[in-house]
N, C-alpha and C. Protein backbone atom coordinates (compact mmCIF):
# COMPACT_ATOMS: atom_id res chain seq x y z
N UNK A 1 -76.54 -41.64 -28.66
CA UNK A 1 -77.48 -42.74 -28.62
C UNK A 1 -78.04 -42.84 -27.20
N UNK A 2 -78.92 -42.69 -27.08
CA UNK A 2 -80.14 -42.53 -25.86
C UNK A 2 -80.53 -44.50 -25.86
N UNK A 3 -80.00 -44.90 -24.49
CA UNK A 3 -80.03 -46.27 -23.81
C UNK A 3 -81.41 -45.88 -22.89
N UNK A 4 -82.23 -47.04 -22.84
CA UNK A 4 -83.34 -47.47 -21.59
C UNK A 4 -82.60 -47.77 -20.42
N UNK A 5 -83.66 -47.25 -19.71
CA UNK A 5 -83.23 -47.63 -17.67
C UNK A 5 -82.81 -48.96 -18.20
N UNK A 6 -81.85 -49.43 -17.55
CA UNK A 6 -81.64 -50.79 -16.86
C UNK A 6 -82.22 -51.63 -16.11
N UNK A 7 -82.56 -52.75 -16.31
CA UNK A 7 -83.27 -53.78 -15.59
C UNK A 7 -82.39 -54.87 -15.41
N UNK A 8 -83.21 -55.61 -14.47
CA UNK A 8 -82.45 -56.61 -13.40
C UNK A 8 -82.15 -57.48 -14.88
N UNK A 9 -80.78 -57.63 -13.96
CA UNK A 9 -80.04 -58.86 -15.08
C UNK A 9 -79.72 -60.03 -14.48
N UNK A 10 -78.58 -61.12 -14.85
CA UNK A 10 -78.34 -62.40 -14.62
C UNK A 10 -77.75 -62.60 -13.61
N UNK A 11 -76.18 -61.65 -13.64
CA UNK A 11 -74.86 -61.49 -12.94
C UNK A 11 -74.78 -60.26 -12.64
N UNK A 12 -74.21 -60.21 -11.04
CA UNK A 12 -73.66 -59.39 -10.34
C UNK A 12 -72.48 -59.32 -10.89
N UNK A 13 -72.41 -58.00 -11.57
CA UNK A 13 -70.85 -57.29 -12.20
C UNK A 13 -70.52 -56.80 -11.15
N UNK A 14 -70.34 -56.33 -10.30
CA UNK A 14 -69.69 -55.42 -9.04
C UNK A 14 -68.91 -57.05 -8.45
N UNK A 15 -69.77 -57.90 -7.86
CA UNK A 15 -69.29 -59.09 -7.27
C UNK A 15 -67.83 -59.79 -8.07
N UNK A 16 -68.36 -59.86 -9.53
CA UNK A 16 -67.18 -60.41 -9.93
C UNK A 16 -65.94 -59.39 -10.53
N UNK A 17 -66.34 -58.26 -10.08
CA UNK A 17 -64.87 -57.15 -9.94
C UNK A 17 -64.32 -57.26 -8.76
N UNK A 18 -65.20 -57.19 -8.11
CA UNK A 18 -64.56 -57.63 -6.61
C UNK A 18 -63.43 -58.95 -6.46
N UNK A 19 -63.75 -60.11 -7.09
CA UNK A 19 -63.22 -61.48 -7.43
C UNK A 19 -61.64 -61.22 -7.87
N UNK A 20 -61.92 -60.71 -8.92
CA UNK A 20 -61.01 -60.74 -9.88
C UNK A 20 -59.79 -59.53 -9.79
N UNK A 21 -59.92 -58.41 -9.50
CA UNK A 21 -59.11 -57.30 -9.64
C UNK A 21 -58.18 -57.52 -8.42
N UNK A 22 -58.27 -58.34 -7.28
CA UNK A 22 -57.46 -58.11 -6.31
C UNK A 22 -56.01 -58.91 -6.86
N UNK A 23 -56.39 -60.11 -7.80
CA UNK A 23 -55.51 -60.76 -8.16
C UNK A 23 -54.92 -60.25 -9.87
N UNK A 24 -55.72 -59.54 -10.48
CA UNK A 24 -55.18 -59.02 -11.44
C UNK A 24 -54.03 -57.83 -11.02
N UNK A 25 -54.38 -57.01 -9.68
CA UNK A 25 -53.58 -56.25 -9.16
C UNK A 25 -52.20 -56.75 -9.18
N UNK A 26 -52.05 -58.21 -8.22
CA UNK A 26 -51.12 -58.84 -7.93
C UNK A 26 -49.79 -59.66 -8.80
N UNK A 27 -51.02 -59.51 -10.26
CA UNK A 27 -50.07 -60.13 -11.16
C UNK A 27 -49.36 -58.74 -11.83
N UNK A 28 -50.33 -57.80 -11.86
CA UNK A 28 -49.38 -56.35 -12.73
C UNK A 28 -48.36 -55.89 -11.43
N UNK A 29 -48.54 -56.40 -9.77
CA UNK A 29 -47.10 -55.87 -9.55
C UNK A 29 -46.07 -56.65 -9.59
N UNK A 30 -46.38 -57.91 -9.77
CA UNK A 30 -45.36 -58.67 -10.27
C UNK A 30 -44.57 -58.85 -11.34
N UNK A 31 -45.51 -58.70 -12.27
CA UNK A 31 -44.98 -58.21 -13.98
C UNK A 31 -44.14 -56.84 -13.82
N UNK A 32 -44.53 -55.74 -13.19
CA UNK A 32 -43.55 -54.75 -12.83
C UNK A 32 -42.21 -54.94 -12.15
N UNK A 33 -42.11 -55.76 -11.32
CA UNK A 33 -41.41 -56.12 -10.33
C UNK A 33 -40.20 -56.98 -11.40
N UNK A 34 -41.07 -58.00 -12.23
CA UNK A 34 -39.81 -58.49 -12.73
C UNK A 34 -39.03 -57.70 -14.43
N UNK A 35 -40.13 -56.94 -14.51
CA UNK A 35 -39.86 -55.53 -15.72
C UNK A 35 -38.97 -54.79 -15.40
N UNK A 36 -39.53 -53.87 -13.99
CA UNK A 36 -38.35 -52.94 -13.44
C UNK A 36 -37.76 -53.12 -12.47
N UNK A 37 -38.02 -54.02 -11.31
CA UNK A 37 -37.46 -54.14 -10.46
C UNK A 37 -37.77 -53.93 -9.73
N UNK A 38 -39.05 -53.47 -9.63
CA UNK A 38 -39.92 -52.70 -8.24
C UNK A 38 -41.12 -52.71 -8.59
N UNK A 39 -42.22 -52.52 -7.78
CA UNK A 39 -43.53 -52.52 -7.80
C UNK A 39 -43.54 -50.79 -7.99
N UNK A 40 -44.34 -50.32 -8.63
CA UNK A 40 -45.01 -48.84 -8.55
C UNK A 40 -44.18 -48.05 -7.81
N UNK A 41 -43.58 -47.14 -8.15
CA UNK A 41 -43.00 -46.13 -7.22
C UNK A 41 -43.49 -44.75 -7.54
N UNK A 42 -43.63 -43.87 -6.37
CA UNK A 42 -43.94 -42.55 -6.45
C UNK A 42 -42.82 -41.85 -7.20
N UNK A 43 -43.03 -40.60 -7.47
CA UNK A 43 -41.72 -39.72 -7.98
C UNK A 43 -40.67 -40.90 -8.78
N UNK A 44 -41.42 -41.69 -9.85
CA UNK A 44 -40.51 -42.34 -10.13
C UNK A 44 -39.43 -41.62 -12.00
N UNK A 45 -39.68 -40.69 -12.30
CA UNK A 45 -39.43 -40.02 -13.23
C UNK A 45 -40.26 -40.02 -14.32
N UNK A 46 -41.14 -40.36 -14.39
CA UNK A 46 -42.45 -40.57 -15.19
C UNK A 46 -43.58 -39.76 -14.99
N UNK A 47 -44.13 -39.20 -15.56
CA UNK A 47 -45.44 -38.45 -15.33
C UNK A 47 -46.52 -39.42 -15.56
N UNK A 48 -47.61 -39.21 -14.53
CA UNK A 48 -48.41 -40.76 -14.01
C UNK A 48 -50.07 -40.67 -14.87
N UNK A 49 -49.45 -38.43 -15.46
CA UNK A 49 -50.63 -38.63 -15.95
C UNK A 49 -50.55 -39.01 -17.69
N UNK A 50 -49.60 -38.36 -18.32
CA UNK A 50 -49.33 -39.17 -19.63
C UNK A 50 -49.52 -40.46 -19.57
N UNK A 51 -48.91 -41.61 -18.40
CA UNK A 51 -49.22 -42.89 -18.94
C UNK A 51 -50.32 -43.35 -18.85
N UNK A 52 -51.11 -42.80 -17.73
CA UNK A 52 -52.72 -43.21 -17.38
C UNK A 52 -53.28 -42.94 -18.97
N UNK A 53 -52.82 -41.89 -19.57
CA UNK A 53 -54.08 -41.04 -20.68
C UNK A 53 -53.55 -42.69 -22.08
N UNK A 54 -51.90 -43.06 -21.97
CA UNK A 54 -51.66 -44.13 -22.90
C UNK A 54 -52.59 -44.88 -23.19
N UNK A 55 -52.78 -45.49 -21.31
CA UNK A 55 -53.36 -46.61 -20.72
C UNK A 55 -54.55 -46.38 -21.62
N UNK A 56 -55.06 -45.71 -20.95
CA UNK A 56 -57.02 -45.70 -21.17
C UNK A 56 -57.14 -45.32 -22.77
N UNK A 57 -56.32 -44.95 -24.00
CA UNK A 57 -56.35 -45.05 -25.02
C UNK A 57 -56.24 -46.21 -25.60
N UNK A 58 -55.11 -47.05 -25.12
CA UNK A 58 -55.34 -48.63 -25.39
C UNK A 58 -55.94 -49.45 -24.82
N UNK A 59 -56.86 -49.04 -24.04
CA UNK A 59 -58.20 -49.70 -23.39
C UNK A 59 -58.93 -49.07 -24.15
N UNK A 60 -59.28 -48.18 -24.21
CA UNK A 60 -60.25 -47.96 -25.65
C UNK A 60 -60.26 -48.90 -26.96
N UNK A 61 -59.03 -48.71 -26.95
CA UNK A 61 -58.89 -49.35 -28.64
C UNK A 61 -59.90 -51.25 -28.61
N UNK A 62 -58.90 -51.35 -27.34
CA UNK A 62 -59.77 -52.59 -27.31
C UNK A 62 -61.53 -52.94 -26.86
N UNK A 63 -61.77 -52.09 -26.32
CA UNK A 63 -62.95 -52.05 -26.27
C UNK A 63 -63.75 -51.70 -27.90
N UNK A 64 -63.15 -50.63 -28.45
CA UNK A 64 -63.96 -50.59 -30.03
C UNK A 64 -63.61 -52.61 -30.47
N UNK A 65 -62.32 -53.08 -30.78
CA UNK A 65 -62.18 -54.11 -30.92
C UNK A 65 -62.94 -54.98 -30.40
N UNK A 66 -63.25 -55.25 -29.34
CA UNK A 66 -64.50 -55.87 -28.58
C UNK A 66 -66.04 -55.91 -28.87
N UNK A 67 -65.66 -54.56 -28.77
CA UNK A 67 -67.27 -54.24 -29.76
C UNK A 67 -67.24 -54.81 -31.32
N UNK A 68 -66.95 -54.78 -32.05
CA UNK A 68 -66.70 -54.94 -33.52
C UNK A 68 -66.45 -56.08 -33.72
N UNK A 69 -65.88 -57.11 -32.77
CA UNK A 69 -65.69 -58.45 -32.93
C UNK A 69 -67.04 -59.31 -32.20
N UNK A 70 -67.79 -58.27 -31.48
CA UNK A 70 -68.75 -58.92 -30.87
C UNK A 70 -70.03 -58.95 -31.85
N UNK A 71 -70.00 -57.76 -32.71
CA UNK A 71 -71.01 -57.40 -33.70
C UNK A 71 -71.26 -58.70 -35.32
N UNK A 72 -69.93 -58.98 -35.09
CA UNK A 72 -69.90 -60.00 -36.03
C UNK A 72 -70.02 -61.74 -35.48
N UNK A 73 -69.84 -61.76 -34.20
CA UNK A 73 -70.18 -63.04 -33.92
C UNK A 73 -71.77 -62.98 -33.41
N UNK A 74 -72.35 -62.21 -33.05
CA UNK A 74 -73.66 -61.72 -32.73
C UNK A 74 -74.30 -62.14 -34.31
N UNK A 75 -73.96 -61.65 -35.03
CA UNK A 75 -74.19 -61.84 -36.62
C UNK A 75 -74.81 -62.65 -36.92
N UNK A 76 -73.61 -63.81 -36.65
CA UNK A 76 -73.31 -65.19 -37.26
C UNK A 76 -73.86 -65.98 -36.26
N UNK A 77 -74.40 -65.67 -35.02
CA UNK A 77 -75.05 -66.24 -33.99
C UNK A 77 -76.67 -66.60 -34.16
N UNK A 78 -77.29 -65.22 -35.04
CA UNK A 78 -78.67 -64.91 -35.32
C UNK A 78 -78.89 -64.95 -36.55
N UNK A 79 -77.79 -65.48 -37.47
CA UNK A 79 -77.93 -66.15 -38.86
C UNK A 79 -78.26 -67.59 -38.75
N UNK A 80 -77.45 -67.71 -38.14
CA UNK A 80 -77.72 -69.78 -37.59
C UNK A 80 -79.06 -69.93 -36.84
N UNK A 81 -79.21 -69.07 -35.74
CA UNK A 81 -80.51 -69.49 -35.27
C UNK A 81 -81.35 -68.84 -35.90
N UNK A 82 -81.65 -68.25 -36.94
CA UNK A 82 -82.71 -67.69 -37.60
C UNK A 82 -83.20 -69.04 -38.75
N UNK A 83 -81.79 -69.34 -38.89
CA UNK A 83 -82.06 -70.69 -40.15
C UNK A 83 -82.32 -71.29 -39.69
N UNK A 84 -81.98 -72.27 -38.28
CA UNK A 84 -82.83 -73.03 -37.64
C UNK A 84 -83.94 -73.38 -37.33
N UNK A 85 -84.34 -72.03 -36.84
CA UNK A 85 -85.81 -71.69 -36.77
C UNK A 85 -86.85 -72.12 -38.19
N UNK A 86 -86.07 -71.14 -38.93
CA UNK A 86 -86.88 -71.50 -40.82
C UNK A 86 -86.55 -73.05 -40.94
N UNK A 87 -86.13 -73.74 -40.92
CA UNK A 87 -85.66 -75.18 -40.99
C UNK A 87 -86.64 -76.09 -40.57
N UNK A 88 -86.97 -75.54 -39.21
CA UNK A 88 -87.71 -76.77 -38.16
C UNK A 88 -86.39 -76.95 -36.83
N UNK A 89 -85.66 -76.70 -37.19
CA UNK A 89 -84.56 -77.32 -36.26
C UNK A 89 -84.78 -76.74 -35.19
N UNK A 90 -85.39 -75.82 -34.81
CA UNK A 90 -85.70 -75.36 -33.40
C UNK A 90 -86.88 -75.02 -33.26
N UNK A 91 -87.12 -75.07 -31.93
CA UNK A 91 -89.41 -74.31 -32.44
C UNK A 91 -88.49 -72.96 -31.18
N UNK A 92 -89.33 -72.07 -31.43
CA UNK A 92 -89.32 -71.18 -30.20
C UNK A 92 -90.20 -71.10 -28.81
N UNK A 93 -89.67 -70.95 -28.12
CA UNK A 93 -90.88 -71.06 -26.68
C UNK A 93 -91.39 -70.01 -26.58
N UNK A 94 -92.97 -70.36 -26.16
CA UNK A 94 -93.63 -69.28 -25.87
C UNK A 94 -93.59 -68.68 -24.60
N UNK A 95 -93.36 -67.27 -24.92
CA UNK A 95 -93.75 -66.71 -23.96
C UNK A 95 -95.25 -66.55 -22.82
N UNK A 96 -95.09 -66.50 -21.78
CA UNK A 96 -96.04 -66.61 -20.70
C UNK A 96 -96.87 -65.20 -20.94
C-alpha cells in the first residue's frame, strides 16, 4: 500500500517521545529490579537477541490489535456523525 508525502500535522511525536520514554525506561528498570533483582545485565545467560525478536513480536501483535480496534471505533465514530449530519443535528462547516 503506497501512502502520500506527509504533511504538517497537530503534534510533535518526536517531543512527546522525548517526554515519556525517559520515565517509561525507569519504570521497566524497576519492574526488573524487583522481578530479578537487578536492572539489565550484560552476559546475563540469555541471548538478547531471541528476546528482542519475542519483544517486537508482541509489539506487533498489539499494534495489529490497535489497528483493528481502532477500525471499529473509527466505524462507529462516522456512523454517528454521518446520522447527525442526515438528522440536522450538526450542519458542517464550510470550507474556506
Amino acid at each position: 500500500m503506497t501512502q502520500p508525502m506527509p504533511t504538517v500535522g497537530k503534534e510533535d511525536v518526536t517531543a512527546e517521545v522525548l517526554r515519556i520514554i525517559p520515565e517509561l525506561i525507569k519504570q521497566r528498570q524497576q519492574k526488573g529490579i524487583e522481578t530479578y533483582g537487578t536492572s539489565m545485565q550484560t552476559f546475563n545467560g540469555r541471548d538478547p537477541f531471541q528476546d528482542a525478536i519475542e519483544e517486537l513480536v508482541d509489539a506487533l501483535q498489539y499494534i495489529v490489535q490497535a489497528q483493528m480496534e481502532y477500525r471499529v471505533i473509527k466505524s462507529a465514530y462516522e456512523k454517528t456523525i454521518g446520522c447527525c449530519y442526515a438528522h440536522g443535528r450538526l450542519k458542517k462547516v464550510e470550507e474556506e
